[in-house]
N, C-alpha and C. Protein backbone atom coordinates (compact mmCIF):
# COMPACT_ATOMS: atom_id res chain seq x y z
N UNK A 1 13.06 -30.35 -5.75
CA UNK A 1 13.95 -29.28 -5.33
C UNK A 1 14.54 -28.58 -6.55
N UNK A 2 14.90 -29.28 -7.20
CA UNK A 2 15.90 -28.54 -8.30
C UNK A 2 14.63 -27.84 -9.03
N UNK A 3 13.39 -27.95 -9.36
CA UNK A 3 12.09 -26.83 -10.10
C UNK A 3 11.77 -26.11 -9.52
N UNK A 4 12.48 -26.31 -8.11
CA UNK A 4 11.85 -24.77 -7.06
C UNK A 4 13.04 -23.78 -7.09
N UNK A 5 14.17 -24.43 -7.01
CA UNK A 5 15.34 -23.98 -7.11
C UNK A 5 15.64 -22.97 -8.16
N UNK A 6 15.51 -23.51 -9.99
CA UNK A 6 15.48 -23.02 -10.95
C UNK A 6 14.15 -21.65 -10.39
N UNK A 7 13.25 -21.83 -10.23
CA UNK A 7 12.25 -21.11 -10.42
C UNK A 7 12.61 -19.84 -9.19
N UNK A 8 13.80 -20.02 -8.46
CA UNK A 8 13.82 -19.06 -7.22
C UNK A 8 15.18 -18.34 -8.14
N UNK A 9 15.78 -18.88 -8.82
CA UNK A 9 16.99 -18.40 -9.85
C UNK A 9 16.38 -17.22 -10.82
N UNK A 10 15.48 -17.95 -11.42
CA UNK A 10 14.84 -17.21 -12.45
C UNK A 10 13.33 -16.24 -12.16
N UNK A 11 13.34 -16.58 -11.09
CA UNK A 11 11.92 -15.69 -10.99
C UNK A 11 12.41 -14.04 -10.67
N UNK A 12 12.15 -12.93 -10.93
CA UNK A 12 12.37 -11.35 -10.66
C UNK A 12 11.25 -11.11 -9.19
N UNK A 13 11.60 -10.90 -8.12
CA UNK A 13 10.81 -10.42 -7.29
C UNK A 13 10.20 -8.81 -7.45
N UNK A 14 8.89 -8.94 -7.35
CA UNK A 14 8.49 -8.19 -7.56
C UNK A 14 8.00 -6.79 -6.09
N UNK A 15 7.82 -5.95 -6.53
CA UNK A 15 8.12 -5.04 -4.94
C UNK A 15 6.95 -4.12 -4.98
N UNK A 16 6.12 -4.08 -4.09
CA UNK A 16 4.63 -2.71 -3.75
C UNK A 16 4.84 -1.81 -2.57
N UNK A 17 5.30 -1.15 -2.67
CA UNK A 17 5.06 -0.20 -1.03
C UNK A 17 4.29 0.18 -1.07
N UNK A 18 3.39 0.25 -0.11
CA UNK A 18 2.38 0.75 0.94
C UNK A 18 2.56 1.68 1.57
N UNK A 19 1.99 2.87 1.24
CA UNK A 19 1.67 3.90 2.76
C UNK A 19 0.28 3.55 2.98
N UNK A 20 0.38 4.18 4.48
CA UNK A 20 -1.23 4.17 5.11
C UNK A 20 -0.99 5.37 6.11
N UNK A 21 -2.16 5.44 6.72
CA UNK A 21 -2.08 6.99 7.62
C UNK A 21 -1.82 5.95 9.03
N UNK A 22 -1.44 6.78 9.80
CA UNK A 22 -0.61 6.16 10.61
C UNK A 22 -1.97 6.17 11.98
N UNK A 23 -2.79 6.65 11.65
CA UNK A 23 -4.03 6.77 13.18
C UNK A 23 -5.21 5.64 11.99
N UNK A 24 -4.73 4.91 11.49
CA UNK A 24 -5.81 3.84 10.23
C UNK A 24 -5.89 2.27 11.37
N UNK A 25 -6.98 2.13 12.04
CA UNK A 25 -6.87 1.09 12.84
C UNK A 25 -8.08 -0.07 12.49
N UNK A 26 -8.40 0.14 11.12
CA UNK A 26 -9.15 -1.26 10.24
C UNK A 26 -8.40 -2.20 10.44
N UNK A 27 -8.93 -3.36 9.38
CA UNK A 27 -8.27 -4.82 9.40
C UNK A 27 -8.52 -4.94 7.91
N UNK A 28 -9.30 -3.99 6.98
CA UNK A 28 -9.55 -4.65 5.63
C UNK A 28 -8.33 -4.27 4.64
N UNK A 29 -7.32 -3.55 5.80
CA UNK A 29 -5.93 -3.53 5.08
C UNK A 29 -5.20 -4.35 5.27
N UNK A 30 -5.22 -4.90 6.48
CA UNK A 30 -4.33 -5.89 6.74
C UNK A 30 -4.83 -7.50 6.15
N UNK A 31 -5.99 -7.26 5.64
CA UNK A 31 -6.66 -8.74 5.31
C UNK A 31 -6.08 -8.81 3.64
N UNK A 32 -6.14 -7.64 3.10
CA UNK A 32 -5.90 -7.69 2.01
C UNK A 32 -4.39 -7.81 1.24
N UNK A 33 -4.09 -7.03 2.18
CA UNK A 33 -2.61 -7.54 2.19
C UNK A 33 -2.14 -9.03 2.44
N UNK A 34 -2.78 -9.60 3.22
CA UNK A 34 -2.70 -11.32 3.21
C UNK A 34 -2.68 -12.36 2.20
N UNK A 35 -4.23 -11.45 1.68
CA UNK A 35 -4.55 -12.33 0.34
C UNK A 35 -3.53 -11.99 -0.81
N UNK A 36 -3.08 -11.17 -0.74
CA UNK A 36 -2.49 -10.65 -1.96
C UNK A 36 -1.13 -11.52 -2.26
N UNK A 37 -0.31 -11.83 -0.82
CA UNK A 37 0.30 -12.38 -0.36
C UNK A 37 0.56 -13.62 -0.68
N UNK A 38 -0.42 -14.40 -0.46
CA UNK A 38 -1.18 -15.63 -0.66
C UNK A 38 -1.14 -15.76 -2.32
N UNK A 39 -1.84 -14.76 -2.66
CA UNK A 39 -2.08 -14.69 -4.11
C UNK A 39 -0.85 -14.64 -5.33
N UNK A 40 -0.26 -14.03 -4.61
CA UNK A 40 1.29 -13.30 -5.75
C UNK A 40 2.76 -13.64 -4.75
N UNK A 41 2.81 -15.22 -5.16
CA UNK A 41 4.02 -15.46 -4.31
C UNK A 41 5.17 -14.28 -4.55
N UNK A 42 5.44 -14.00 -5.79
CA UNK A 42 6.36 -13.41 -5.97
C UNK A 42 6.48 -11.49 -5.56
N UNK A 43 5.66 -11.22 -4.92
CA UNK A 43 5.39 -10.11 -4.38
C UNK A 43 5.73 -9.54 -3.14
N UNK A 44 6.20 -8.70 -3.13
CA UNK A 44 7.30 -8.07 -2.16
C UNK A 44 6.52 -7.21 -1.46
N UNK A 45 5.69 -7.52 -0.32
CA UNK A 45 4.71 -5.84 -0.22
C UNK A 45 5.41 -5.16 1.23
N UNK A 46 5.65 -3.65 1.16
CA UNK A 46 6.49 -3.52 1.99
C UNK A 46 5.35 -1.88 3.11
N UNK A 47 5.19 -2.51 3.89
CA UNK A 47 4.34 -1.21 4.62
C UNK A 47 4.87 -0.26 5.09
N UNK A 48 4.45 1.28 5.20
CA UNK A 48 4.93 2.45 5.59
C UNK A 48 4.04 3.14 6.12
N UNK A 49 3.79 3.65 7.33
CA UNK A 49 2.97 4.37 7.99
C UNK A 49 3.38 6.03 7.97
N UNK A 50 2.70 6.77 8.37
CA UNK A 50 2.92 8.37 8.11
C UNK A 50 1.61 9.03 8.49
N UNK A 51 2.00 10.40 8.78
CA UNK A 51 0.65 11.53 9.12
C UNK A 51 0.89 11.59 7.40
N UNK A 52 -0.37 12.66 7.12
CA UNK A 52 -0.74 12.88 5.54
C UNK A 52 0.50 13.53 5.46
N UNK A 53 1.27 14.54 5.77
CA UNK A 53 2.31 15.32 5.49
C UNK A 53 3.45 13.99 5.06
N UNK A 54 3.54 13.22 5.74
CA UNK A 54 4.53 11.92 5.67
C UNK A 54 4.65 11.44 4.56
N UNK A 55 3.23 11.25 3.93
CA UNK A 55 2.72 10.21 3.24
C UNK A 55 2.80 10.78 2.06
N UNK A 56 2.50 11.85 1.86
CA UNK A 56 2.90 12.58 0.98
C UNK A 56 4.02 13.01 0.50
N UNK A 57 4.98 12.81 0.94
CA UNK A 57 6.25 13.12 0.98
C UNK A 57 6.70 11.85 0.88
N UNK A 58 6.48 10.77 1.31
CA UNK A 58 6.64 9.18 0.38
C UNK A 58 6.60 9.14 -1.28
N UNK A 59 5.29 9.66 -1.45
CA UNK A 59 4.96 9.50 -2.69
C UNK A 59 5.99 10.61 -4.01
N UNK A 60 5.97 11.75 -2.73
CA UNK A 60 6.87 12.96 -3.89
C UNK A 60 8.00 12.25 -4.39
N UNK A 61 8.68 11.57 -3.07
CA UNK A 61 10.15 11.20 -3.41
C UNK A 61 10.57 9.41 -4.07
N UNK A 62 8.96 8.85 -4.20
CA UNK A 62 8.77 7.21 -4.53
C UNK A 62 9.47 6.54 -3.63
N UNK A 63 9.03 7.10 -2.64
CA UNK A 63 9.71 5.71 -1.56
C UNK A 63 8.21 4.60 -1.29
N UNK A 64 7.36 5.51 -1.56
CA UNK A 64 6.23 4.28 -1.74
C UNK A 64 5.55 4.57 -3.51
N UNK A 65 4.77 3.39 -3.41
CA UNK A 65 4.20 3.33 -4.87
C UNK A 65 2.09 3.44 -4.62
N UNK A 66 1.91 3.38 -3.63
CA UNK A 66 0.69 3.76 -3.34
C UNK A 66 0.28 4.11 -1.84
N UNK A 67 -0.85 5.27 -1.53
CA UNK A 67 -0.73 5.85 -0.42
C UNK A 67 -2.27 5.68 -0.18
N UNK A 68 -2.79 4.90 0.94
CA UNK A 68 -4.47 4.95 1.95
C UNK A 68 -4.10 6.58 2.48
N UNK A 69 -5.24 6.79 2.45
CA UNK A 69 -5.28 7.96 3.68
C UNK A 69 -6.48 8.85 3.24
N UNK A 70 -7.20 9.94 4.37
CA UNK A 70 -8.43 9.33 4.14
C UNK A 70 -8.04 11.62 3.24
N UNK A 71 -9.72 11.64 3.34
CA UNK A 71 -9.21 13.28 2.60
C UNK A 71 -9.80 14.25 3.43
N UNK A 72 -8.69 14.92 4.04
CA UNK A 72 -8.77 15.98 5.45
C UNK A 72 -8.37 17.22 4.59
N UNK A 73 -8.23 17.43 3.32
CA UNK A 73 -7.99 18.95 2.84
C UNK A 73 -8.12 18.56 0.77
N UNK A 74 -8.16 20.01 0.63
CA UNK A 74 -8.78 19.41 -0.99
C UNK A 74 -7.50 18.41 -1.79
N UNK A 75 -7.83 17.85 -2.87
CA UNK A 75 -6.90 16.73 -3.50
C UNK A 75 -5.85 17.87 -3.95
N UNK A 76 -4.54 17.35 -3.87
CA UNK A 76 -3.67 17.40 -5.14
C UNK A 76 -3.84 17.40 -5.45
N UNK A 77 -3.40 17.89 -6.92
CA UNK A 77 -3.64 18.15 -8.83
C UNK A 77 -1.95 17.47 -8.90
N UNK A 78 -1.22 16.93 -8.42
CA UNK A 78 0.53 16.01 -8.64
C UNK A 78 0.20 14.91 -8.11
N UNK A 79 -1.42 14.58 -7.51
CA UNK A 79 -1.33 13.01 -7.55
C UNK A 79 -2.72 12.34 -7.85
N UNK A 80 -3.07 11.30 -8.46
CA UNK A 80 -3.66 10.80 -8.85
C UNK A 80 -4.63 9.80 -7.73
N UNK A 81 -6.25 10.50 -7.33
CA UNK A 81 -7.06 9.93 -6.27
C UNK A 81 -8.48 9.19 -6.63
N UNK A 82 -8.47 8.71 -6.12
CA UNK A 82 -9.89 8.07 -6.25
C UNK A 82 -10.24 7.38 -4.94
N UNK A 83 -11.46 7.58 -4.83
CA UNK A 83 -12.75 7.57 -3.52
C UNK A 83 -12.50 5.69 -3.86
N UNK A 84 -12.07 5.06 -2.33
CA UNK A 84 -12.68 3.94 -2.63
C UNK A 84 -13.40 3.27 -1.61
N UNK A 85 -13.57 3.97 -0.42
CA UNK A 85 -14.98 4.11 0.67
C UNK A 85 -15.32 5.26 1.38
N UNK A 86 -16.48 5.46 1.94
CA UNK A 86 -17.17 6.23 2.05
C UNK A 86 -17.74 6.14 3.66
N UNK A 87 -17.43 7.10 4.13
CA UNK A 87 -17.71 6.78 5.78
C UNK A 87 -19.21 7.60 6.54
N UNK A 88 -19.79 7.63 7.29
CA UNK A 88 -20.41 8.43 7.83
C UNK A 88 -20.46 8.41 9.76
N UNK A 89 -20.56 9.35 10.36
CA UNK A 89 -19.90 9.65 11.49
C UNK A 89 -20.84 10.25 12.13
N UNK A 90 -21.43 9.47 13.32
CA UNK A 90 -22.76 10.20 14.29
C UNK A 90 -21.39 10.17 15.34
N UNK A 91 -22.31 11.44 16.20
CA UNK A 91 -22.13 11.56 17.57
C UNK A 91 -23.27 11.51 18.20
């Protein structure tokens, strides 16, 4: 007790917000978020849902620190994107 104790004294919690688009109905967000969880006791991860207008407006004002959402109009040049899947869509 008393090395968990010290270590809950001295440890700094650490904090990630999350946006995601709010119509996002995967699981490889929510899985990852688990592990991460799992992974980084000391990690604070805090989720925020939003339409792109939302989400964007998270990020202007740093109420979150990273934003999913997929790309429905050309990128910003005030935020920093990168492709990290790739979908394709029959009817």
């Amino acid at each position: 007790i008393k090395v968990e104790t010290t270590r809950i004294g001295t440890d700094a919690r650490v904090s990630l917000r999350i946006g995601y688009l709010n119509r996002y109905s995967g699981i490889a967000m929510q899985q990852t978020v688990i592990h991460m969880a799992k992974r980084y006791k000391n990690l604070d991860i805090r989720m925020y849902s939003g339409s792109h207008e939302e989400l964007y407006g998270m990020l202007s004002d740093r109420r979150v620190d990273v934003v999913f959402n997929d790309q429905w109009q050309i990128l910003s040049d005030d935020f920093e994107s990168h492709l990290i899947d790739k979908s394709t869509t029959f009817i």
